[in-house]
Structure formats: structure tokens, C-alpha cells
C-alpha atoms as a PDB file:
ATOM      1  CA  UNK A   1     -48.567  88.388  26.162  1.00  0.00           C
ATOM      2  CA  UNK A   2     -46.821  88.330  29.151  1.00  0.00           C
ATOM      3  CA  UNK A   3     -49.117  90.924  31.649  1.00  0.00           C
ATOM      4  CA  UNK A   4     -52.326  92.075  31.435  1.00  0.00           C
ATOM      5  CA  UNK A   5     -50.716  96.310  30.699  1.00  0.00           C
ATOM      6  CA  UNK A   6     -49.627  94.594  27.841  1.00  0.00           C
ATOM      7  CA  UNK A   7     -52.644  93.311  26.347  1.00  0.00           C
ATOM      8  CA  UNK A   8     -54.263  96.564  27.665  1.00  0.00           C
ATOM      9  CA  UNK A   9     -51.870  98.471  24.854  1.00  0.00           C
ATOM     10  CA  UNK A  10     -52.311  96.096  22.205  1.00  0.00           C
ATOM     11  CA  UNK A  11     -56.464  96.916  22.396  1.00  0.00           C
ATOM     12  CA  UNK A  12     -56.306 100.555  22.503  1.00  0.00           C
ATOM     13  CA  UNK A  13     -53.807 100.344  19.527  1.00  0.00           C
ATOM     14  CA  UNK A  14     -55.978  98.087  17.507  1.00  0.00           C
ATOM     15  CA  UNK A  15     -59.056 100.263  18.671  1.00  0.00           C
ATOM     16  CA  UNK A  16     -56.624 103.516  17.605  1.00  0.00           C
ATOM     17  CA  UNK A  17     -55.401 101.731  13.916  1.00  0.00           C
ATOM     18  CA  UNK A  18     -58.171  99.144  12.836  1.00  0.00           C
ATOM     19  CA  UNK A  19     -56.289  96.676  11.883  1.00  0.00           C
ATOM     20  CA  UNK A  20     -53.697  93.601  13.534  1.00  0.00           C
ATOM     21  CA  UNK A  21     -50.783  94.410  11.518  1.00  0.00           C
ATOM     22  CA  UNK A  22     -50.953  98.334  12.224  1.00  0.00           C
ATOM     23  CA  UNK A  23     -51.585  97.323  15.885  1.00  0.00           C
ATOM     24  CA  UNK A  24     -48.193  94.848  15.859  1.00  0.00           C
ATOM     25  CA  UNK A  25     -46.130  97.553  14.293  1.00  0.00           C
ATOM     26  CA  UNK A  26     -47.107 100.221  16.960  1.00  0.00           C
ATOM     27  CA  UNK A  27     -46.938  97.356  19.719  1.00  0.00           C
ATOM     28  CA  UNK A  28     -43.699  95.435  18.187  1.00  0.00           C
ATOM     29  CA  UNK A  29     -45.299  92.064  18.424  1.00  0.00           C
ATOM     30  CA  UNK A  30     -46.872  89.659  15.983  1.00  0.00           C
ATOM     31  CA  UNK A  31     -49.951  90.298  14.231  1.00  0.00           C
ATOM     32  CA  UNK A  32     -51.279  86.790  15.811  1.00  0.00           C
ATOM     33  CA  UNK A  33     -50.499  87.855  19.165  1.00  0.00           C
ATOM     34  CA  UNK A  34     -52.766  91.210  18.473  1.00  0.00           C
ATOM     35  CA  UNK A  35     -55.878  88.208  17.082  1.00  0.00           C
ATOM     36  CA  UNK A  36     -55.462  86.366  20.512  1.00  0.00           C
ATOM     37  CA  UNK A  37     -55.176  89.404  22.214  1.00  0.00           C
ATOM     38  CA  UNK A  38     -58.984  90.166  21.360  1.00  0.00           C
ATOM     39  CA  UNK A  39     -60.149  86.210  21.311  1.00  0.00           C
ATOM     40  CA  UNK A  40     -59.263  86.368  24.665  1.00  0.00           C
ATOM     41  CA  UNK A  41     -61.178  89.001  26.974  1.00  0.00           C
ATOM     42  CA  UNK A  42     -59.020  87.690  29.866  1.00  0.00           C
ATOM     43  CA  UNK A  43     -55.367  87.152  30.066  1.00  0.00           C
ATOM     44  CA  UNK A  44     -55.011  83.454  31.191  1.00  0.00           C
ATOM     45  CA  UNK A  45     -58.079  81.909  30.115  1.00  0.00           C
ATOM     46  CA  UNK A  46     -58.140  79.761  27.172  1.00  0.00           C
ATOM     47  CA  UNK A  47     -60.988  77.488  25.452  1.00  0.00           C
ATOM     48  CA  UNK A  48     -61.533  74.058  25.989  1.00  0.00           C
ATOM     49  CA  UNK A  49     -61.011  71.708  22.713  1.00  0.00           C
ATOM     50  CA  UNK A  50     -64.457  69.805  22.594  1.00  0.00           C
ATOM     51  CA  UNK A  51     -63.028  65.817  22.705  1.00  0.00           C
ATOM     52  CA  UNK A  52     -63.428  64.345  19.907  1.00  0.00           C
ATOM     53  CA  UNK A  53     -64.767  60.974  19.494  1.00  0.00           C
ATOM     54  CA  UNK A  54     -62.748  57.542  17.662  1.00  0.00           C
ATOM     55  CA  UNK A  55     -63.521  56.011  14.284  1.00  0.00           C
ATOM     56  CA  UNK A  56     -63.623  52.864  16.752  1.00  0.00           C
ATOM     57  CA  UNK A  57     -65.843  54.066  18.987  1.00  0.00           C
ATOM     58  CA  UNK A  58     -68.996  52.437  16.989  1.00  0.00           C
ATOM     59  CA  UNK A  59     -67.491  48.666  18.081  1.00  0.00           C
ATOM     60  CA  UNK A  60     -65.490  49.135  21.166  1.00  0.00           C
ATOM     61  CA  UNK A  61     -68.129  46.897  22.872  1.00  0.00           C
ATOM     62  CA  UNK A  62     -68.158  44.658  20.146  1.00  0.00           C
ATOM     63  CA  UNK A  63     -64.261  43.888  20.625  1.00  0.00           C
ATOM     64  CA  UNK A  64     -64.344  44.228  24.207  1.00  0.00           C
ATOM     65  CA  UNK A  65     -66.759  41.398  24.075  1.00  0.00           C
ATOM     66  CA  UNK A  66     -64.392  39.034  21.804  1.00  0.00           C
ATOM     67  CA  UNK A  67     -61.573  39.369  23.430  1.00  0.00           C
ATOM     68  CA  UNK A  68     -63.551  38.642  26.781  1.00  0.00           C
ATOM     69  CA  UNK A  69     -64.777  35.352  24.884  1.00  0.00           C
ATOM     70  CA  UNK A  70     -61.500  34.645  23.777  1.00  0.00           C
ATOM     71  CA  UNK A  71     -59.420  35.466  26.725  1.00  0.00           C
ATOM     72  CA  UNK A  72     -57.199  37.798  24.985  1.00  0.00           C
ATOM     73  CA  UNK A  73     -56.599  35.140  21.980  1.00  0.00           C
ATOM     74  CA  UNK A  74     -58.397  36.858  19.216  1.00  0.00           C
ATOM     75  CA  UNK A  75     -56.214  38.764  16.575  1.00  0.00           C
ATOM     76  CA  UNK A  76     -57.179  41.876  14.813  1.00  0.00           C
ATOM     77  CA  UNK A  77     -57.216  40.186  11.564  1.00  0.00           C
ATOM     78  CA  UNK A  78     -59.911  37.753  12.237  1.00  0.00           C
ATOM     79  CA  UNK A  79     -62.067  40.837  14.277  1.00  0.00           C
ATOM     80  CA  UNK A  80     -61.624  43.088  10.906  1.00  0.00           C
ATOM     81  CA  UNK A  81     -64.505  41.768   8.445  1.00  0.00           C
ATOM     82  CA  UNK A  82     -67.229  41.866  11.817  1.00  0.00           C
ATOM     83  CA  UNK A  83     -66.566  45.131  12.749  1.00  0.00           C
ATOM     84  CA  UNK A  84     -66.696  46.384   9.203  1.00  0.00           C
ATOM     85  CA  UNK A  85     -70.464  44.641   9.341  1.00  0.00           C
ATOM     86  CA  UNK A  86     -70.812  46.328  12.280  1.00  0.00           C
ATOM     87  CA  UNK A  87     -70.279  49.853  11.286  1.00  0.00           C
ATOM     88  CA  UNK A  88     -66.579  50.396  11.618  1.00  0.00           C
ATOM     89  CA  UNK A  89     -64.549  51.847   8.473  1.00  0.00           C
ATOM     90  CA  UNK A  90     -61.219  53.237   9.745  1.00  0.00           C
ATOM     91  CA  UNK A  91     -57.983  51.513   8.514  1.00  0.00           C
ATOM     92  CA  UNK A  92     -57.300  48.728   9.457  1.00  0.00           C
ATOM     93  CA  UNK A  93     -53.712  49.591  11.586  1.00  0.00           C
ATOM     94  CA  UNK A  94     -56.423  52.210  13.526  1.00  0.00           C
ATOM     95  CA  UNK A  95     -58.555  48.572  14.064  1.00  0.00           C
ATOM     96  CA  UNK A  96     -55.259  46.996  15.665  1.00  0.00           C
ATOM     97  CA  UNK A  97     -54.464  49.884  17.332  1.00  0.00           C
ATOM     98  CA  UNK A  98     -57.707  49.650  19.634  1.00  0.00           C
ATOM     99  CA  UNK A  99     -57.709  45.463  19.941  1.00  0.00           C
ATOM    100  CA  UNK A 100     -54.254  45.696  20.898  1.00  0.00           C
ATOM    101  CA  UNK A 101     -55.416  48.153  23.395  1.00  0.00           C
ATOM    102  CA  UNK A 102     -58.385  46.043  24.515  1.00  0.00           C
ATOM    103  CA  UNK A 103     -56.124  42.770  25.263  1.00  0.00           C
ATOM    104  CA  UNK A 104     -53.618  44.628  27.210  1.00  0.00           C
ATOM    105  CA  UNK A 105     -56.422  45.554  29.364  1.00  0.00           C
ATOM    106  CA  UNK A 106     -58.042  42.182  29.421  1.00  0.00           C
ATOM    107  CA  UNK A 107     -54.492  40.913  30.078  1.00  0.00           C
ATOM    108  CA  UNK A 108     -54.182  43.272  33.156  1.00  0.00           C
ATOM    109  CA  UNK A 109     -57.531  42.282  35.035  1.00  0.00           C
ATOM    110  CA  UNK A 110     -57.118  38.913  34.470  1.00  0.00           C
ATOM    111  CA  UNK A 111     -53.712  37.526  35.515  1.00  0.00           C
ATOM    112  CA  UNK A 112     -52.994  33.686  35.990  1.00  0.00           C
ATOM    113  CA  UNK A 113     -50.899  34.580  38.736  1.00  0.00           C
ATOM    114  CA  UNK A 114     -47.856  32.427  40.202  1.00  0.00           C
ATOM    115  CA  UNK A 115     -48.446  28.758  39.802  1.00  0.00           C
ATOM    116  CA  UNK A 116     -46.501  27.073  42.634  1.00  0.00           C
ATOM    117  CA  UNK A 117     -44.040  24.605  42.182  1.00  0.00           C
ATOM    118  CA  UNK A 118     -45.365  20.817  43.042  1.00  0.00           C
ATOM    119  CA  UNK A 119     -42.732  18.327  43.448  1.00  0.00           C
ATOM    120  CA  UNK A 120     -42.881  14.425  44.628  1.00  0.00           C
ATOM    121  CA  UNK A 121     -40.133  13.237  46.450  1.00  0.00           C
ATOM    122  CA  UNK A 122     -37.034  11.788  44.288  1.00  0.00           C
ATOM    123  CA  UNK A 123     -38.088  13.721  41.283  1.00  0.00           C
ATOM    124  CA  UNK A 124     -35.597  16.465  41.470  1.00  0.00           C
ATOM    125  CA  UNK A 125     -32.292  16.162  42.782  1.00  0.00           C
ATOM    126  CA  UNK A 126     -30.976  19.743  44.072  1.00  0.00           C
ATOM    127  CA  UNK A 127     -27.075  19.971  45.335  1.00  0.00           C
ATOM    128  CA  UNK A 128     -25.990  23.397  46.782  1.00  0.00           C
END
């Protein structure tokens, strides 16, 4: 629905008719646009999707604290058979999916940096 006349004619032809598709025909639009038409009580608005939690949610910590341990060295396939103690039973791509996740992040925070070049004298010889 493009204006608010609009919807205003699609409710007083359901209201006249009863019924979405008798309300589409005498409107010309789509019987689902006559269903959102009265969801809606104002033109615009629209709900909010609830947010759903993860599968993974039960051992984020739990991963978050082994690859903290390890310094981003831990793989997936050694994590698996804890978490599954733990609680977790998604797939196991899901599982790598969220430690891949978790390193990336460790990785971020915790950069080596630049290590700077140390040389003795006579150990290199540089021509330009």
C-alpha cells in the first residue's frame, strides 16, 4: 500500500464484502495486501522479529575461554566432543562456524605487532 487513502478503501471494502479476496477484487490488489492491510492499524509501522537465540549460545564462554588458553591455536575438531558434554548439539559445521568466529576475534585484540629488524654489523651486505 502505497498511501494511507489507500488502505482507507481496502477496510471499508473488506468491512462492505467480508472477506480478503472479495475486498482485492473490488480494490484490484492482492488478497495478502488486504491481510496486512488489517495487521497493520498504521501505515508504516511494522513488528519487530523477537531475536532469536544460537544453538551455540549454551558454550560460547566455554570456547571463548579455549581459544583464550590457546591463543587462537585450538581447532574445532578437538573443541567438538567438550562442548557436546557441555550441552551443545548443533552440527558440527554450525560448531566451526562460531570457533572460527571466536579466533578471528581473539586474533584481532591480540596482534604481535611489527617485530623490528635487528642487525649486527657485517651480517647483511645491502648494494643500491
Amino acid at each position: 500500500m502505497k498511501t494511507e487513502r489507500e488502505r482507507m478503501n481496502i477496510l471499508a471494502a473488506f468491512n462492505e464484502v467480508g472477506t480478503f479476496r472479495g475486498a482485492a477484487a473490488m480494490c484490484g490488489c492482492d488478497p495478502k495486501t488486504v491481510k496486512r492491510a488489517l495487521e497493520h492499524p498504521v501505515v508504516g509501522t511494522s513488528q519487530k522479529r523477537a531475536e532469536r537465540g544460537h544453538n551455540y549460545d549454551l558454550v560460547r564462554g566455554l570456547v571463548a575461554k579455549k581459544v583464550t588458553s590457546t591463543k587462537a591455536r585450538v581447532t574445532a575438531k578437538r573443541l567438538l566432543p567438550e562442548a557436546r558434554a557441555a550441552g551443545y548439539g548443533g552440527s558440527a559445521r554450525n560448531f566451526r562456524r562460531l570457533v572460527a568466529k571466536a579466533k578471528r576475534d581473539w586474533r584481532a585484540g591480540n596482534h604481535r605487532g611489527r617485530r623490528p629488524a635487528v642487525w649486527a654489523p657485517g651480517e647483511y651486505l645491502v648494494t643500491g
